[in-house]
PDB file of N, CA and C in Angstrom:
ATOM      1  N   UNK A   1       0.856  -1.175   0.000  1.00  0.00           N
ATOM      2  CA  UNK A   1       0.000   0.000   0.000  1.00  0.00           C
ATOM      3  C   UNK A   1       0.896   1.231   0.000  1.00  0.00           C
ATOM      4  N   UNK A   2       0.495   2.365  -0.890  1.00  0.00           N
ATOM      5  CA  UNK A   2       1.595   3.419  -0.779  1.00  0.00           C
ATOM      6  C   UNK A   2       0.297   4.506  -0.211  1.00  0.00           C
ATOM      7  N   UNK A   3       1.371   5.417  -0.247  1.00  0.00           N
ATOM      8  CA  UNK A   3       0.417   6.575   0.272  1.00  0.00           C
ATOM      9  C   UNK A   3       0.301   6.446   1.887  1.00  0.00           C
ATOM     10  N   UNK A   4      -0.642   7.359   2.848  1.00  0.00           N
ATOM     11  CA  UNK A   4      -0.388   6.953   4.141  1.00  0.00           C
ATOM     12  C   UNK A   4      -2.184   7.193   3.944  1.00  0.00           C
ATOM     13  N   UNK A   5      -2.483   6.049   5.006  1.00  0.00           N
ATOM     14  CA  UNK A   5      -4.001   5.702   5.692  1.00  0.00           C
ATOM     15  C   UNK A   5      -4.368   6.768   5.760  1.00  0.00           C
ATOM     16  N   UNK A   6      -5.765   6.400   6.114  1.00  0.00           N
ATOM     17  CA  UNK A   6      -6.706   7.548   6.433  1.00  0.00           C
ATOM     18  C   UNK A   6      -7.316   6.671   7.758  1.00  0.00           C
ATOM     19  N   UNK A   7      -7.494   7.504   9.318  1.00  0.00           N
ATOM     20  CA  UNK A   7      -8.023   6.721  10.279  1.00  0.00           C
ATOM     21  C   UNK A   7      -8.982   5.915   9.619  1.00  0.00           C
ATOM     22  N   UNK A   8     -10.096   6.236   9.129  1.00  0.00           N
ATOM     23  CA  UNK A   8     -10.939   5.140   8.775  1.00  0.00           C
ATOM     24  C   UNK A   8     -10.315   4.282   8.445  1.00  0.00           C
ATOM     25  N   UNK A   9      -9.133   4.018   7.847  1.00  0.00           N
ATOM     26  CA  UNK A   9      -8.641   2.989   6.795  1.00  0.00           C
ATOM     27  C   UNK A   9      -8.156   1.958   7.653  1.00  0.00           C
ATOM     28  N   UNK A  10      -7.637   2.786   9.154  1.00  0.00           N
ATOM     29  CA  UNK A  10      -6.430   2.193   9.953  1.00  0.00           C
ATOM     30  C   UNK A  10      -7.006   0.775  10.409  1.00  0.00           C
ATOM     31  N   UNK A  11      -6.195  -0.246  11.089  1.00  0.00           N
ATOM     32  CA  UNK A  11      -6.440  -0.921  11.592  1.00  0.00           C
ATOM     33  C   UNK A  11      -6.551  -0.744  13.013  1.00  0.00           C
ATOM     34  N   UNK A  12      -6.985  -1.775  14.114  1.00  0.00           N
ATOM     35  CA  UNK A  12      -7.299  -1.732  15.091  1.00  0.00           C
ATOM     36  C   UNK A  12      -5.588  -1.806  15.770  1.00  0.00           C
ATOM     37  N   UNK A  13      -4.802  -2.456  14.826  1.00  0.00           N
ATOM     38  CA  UNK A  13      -3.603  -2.597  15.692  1.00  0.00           C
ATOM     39  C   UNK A  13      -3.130  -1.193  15.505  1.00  0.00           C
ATOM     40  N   UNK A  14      -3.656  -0.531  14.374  1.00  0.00           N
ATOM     41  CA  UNK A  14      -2.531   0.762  13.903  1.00  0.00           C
ATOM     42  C   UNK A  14      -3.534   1.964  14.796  1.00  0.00           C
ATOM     43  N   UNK A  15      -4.566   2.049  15.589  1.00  0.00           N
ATOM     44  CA  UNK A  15      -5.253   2.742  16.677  1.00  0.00           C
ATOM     45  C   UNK A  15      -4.566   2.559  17.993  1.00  0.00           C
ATOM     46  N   UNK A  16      -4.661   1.229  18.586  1.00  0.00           N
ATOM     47  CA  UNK A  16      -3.820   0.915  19.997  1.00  0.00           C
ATOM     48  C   UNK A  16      -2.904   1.739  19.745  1.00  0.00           C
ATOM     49  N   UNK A  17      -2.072   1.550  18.566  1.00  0.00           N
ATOM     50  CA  UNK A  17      -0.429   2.175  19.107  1.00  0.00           C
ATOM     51  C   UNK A  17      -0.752   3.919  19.241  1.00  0.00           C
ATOM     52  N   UNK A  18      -1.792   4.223  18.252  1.00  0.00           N
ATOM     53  CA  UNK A  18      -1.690   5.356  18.056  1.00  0.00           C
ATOM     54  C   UNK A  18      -2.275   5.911  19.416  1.00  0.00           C
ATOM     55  N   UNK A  19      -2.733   5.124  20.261  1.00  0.00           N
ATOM     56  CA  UNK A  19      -3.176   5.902  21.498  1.00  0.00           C
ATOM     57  C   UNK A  19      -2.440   5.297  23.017  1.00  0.00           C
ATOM     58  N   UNK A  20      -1.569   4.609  22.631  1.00  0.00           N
ATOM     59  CA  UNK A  20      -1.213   4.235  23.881  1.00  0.00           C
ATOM     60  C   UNK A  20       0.522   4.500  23.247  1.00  0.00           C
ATOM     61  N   UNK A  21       0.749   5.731  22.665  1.00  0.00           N
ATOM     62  CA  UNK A  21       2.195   5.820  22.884  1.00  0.00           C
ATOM     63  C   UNK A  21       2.515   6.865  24.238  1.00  0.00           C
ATOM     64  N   UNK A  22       0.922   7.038  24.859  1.00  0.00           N
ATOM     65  CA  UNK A  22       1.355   7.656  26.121  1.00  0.00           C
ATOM     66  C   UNK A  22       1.491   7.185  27.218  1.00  0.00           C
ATOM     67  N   UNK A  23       1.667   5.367  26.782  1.00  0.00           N
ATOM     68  CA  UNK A  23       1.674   4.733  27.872  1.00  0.00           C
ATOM     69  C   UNK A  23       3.268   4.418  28.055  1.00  0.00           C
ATOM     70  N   UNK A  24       3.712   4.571  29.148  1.00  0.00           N
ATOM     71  CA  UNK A  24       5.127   4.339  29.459  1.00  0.00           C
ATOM     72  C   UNK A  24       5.654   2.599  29.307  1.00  0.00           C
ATOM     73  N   UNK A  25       4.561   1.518  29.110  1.00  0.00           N
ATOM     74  CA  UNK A  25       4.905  -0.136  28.701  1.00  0.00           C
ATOM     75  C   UNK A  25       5.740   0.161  27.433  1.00  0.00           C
ATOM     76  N   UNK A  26       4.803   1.155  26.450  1.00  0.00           N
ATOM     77  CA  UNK A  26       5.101   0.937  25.209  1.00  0.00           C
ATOM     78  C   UNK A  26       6.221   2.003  24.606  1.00  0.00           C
ATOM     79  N   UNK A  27       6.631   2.999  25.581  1.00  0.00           N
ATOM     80  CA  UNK A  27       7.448   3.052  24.985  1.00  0.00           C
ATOM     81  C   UNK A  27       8.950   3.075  25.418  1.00  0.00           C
ATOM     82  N   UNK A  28       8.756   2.208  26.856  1.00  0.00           N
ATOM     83  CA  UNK A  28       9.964   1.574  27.205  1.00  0.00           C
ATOM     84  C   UNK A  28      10.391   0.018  26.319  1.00  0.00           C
ATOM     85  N   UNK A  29       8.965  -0.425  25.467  1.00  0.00           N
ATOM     86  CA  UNK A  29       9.780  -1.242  23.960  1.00  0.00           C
ATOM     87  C   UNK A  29       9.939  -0.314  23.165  1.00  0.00           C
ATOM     88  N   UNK A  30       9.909   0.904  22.571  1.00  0.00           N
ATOM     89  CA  UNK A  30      10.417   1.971  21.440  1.00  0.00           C
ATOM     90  C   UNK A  30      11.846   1.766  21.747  1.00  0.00           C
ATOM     91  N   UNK A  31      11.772   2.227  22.923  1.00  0.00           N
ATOM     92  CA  UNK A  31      13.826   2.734  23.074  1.00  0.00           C
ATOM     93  C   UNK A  31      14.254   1.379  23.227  1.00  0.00           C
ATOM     94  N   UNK A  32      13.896   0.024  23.472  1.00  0.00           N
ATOM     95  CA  UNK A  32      14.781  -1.279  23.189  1.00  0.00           C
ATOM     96  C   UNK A  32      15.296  -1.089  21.285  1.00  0.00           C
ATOM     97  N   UNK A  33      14.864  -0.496  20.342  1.00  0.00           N
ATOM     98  CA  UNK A  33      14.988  -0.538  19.185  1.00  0.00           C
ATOM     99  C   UNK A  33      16.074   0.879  18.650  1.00  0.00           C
ATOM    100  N   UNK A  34      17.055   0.253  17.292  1.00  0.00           N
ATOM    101  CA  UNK A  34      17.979   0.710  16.774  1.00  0.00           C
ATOM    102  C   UNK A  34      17.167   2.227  16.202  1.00  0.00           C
ATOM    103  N   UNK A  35      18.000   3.231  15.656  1.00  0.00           N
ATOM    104  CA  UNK A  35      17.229   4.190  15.158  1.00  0.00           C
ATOM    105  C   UNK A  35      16.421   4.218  14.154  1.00  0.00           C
ATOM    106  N   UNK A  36      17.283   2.966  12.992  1.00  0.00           N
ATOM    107  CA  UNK A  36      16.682   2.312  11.851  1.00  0.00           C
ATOM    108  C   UNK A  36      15.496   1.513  12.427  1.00  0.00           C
ATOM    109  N   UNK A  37      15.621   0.871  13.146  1.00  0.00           N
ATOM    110  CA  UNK A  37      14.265   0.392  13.607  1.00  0.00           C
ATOM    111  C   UNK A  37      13.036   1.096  14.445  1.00  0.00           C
ATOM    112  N   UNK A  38      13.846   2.079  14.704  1.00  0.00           N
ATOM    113  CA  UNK A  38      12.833   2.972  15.406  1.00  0.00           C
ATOM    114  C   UNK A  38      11.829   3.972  13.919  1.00  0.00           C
ATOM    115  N   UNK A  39      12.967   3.934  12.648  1.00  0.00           N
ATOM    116  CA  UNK A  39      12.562   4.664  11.704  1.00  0.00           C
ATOM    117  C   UNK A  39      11.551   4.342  10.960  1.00  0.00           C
ATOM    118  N   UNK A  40      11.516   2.741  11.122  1.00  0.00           N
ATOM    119  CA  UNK A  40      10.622   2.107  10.353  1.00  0.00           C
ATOM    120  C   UNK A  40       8.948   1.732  11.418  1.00  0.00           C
ATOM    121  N   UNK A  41       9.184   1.561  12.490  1.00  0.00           N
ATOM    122  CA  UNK A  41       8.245   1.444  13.303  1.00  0.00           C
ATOM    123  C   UNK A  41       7.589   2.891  13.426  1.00  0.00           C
ATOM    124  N   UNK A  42       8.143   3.981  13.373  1.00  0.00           N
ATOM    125  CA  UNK A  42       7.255   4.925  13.367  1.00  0.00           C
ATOM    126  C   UNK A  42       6.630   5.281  11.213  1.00  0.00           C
ATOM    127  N   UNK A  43       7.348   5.022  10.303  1.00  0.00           N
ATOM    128  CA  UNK A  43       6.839   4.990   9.081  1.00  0.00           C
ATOM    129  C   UNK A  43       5.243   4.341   9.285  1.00  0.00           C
ATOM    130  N   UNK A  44       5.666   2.787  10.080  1.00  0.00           N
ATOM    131  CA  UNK A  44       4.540   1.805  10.081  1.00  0.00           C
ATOM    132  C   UNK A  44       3.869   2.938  10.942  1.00  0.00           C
ATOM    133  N   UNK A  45       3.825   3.413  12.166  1.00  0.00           N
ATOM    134  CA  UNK A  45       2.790   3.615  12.523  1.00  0.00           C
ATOM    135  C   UNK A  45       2.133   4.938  11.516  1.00  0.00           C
ATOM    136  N   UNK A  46       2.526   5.964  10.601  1.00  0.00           N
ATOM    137  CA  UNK A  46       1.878   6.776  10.172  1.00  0.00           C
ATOM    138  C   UNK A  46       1.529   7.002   8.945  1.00  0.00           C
ATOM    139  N   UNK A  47       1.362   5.316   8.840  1.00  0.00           N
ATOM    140  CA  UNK A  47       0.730   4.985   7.622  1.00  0.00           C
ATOM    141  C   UNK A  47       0.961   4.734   6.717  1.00  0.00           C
ATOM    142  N   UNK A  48       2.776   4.089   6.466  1.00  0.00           N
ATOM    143  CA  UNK A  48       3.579   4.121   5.339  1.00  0.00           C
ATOM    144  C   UNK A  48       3.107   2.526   4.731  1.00  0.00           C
ATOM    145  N   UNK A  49       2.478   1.717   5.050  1.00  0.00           N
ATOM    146  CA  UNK A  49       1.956   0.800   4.556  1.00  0.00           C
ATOM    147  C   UNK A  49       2.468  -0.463   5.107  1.00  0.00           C
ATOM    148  N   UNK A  50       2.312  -1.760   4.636  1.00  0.00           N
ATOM    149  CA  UNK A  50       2.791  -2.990   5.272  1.00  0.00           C
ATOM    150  C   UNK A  50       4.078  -2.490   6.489  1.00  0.00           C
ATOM    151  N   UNK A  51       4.592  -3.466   6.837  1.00  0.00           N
ATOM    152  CA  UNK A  51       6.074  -3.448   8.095  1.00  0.00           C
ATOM    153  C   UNK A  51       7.095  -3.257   6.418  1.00  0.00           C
ATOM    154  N   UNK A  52       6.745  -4.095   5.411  1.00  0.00           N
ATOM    155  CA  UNK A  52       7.626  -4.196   4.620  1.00  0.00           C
ATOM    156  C   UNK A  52       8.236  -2.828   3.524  1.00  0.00           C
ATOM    157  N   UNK A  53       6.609  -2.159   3.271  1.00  0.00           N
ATOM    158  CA  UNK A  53       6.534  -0.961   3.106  1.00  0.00           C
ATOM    159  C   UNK A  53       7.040  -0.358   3.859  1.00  0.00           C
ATOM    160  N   UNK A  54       7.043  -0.230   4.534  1.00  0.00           N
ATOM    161  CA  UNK A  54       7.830   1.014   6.036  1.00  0.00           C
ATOM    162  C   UNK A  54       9.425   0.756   6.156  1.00  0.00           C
ATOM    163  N   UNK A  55      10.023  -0.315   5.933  1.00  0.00           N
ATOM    164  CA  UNK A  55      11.235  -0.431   5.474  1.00  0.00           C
ATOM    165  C   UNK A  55      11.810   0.120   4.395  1.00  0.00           C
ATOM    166  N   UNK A  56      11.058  -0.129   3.259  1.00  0.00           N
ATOM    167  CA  UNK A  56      11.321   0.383   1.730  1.00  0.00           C
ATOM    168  C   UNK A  56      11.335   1.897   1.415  1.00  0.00           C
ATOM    169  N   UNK A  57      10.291   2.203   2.511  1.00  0.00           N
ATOM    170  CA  UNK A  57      10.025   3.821   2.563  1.00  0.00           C
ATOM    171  C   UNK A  57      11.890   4.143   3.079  1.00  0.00           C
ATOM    172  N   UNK A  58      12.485   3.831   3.844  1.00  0.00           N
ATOM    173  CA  UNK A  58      13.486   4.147   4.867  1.00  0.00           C
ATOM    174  C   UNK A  58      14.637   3.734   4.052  1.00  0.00           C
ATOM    175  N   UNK A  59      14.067   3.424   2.855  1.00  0.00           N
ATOM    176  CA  UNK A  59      15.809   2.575   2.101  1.00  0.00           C
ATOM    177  C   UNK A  59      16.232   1.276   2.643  1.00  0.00           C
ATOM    178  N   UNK A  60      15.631   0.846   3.531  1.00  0.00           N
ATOM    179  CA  UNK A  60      15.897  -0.384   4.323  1.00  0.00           C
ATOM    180  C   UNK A  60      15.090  -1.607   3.083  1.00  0.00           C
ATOM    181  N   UNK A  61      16.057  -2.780   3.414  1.00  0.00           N
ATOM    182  CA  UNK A  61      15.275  -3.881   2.751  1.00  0.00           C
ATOM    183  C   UNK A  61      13.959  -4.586   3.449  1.00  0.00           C
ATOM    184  N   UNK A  62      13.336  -4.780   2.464  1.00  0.00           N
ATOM    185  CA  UNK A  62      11.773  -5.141   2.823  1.00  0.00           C
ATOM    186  C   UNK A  62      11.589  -6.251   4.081  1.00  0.00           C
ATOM    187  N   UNK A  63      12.664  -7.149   3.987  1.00  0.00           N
ATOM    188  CA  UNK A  63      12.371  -8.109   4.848  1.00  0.00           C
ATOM    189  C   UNK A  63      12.941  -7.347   6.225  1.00  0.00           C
ATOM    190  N   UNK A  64      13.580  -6.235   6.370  1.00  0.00           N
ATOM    191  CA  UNK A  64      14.093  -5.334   7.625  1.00  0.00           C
ATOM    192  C   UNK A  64      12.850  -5.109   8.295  1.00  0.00           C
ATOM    193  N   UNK A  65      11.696  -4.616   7.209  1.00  0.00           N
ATOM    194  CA  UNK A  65      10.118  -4.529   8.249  1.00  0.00           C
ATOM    195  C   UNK A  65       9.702  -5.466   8.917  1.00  0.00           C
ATOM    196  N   UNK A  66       9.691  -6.304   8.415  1.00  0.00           N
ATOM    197  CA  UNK A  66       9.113  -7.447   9.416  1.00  0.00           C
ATOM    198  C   UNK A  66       9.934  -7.826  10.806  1.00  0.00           C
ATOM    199  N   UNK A  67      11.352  -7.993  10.066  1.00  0.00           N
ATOM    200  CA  UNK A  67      12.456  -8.305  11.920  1.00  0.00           C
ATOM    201  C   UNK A  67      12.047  -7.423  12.416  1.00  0.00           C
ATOM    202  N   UNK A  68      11.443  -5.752  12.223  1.00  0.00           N
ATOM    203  CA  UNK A  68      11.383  -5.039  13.046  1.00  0.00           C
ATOM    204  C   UNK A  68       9.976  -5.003  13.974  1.00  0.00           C
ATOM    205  N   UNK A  69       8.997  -5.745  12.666  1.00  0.00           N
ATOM    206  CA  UNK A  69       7.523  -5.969  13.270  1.00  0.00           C
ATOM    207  C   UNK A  69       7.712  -7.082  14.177  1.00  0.00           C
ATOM    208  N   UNK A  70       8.654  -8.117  14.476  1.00  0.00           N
ATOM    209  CA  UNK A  70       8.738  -9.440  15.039  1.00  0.00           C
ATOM    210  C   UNK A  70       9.985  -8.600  16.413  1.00  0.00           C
ATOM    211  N   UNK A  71      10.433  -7.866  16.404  1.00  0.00           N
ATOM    212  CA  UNK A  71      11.135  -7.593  17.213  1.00  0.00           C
ATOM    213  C   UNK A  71      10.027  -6.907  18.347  1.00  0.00           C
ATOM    214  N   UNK A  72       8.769  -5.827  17.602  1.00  0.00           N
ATOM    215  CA  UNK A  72       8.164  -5.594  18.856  1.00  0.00           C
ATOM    216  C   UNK A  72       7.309  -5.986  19.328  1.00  0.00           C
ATOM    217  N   UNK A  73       7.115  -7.349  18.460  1.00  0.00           N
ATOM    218  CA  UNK A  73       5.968  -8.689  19.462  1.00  0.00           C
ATOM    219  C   UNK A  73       6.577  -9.148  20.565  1.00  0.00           C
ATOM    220  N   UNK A  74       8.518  -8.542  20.221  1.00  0.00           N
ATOM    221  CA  UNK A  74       9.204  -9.870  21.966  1.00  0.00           C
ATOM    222  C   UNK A  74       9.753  -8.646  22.701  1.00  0.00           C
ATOM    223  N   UNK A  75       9.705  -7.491  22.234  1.00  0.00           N
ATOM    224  CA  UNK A  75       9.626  -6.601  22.909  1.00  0.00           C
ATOM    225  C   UNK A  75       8.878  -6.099  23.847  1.00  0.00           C
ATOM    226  N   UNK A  76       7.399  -6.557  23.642  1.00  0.00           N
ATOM    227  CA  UNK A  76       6.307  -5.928  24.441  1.00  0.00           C
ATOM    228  C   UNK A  76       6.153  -7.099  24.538  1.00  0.00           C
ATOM    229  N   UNK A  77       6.405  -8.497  24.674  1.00  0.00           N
ATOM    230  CA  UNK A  77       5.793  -9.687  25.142  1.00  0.00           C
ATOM    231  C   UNK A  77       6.876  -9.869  26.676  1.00  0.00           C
ATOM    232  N   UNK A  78       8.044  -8.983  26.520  1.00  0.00           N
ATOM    233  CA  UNK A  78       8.706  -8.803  27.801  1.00  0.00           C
ATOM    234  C   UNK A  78       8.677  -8.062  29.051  1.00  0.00           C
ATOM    235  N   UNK A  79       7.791  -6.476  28.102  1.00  0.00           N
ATOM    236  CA  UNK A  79       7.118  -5.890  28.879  1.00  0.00           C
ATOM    237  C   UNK A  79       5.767  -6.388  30.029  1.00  0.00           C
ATOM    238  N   UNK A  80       5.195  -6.998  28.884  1.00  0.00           N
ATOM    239  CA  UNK A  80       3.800  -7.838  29.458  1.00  0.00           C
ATOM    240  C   UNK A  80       4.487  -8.774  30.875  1.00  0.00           C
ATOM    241  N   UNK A  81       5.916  -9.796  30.699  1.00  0.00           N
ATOM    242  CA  UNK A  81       6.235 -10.878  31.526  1.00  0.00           C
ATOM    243  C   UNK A  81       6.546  -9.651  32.948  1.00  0.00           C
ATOM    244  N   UNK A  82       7.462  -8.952  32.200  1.00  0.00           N
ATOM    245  CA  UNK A  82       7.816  -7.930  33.598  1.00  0.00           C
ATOM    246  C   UNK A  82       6.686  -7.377  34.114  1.00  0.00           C
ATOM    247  N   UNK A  83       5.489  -6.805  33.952  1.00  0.00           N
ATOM    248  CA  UNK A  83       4.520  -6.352  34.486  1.00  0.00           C
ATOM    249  C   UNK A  83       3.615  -7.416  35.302  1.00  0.00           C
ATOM    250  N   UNK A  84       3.902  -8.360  34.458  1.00  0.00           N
ATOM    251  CA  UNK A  84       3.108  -9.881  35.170  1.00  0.00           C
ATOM    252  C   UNK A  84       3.964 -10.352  36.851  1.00  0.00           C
ATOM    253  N   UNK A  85       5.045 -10.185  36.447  1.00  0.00           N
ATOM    254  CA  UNK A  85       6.305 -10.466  37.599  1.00  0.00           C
ATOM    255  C   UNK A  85       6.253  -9.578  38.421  1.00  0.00           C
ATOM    256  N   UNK A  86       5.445  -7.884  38.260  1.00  0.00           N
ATOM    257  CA  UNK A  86       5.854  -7.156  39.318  1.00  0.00           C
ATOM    258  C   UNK A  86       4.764  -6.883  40.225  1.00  0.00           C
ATOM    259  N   UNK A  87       3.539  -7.430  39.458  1.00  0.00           N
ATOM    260  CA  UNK A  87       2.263  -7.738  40.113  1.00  0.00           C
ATOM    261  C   UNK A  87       2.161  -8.804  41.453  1.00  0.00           C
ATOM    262  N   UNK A  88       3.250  -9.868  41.214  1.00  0.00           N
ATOM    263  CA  UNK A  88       3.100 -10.569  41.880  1.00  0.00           C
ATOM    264  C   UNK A  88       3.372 -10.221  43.619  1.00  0.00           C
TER     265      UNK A  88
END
């Protein structure tokens, strides 16, 4: 997809982020990530299209979007364990 979304267009995952980057979980996974990866995770979030698109936008190779989309599933899946651990 080129071009950048239109909220209507967005997805439900591309809303969460867009409203919980004021949550301090999420963006103590931002700063776990390189600048290049930080470059492409914010492309993705403002609509630059697929993870793969959002790489390509950045000069980065296509498959760079995705390690970066798979990096902040174990990024925030660590956040989630630590929050689970501090509950206890």
């Amino acid at each position: 997809m080129s071009g950048s979304r239109s909220w209507k267009q967005r997805t439900a995952e591309d809303l969460a982020l867009h409203h919980r980057l004021d949550d301090e979980r999420v963006r103590t996974a931002l700063r776990g990530l390189t600048p290049d990866e930080a470059t492409v995770a914010a492309r993705w979030a403002q609509g630059a299209g697929t993870w793969a698109e959002s790489a390509l936008s950045a000069d980065l190779p296509a498959a760079y979007g995705e390690r970066v989309h798979r990096k902040l599933h174990r990024l925030g899946a660590r956040q989630v364990a630590r929050a689970a651990g501090a509950a206890q």
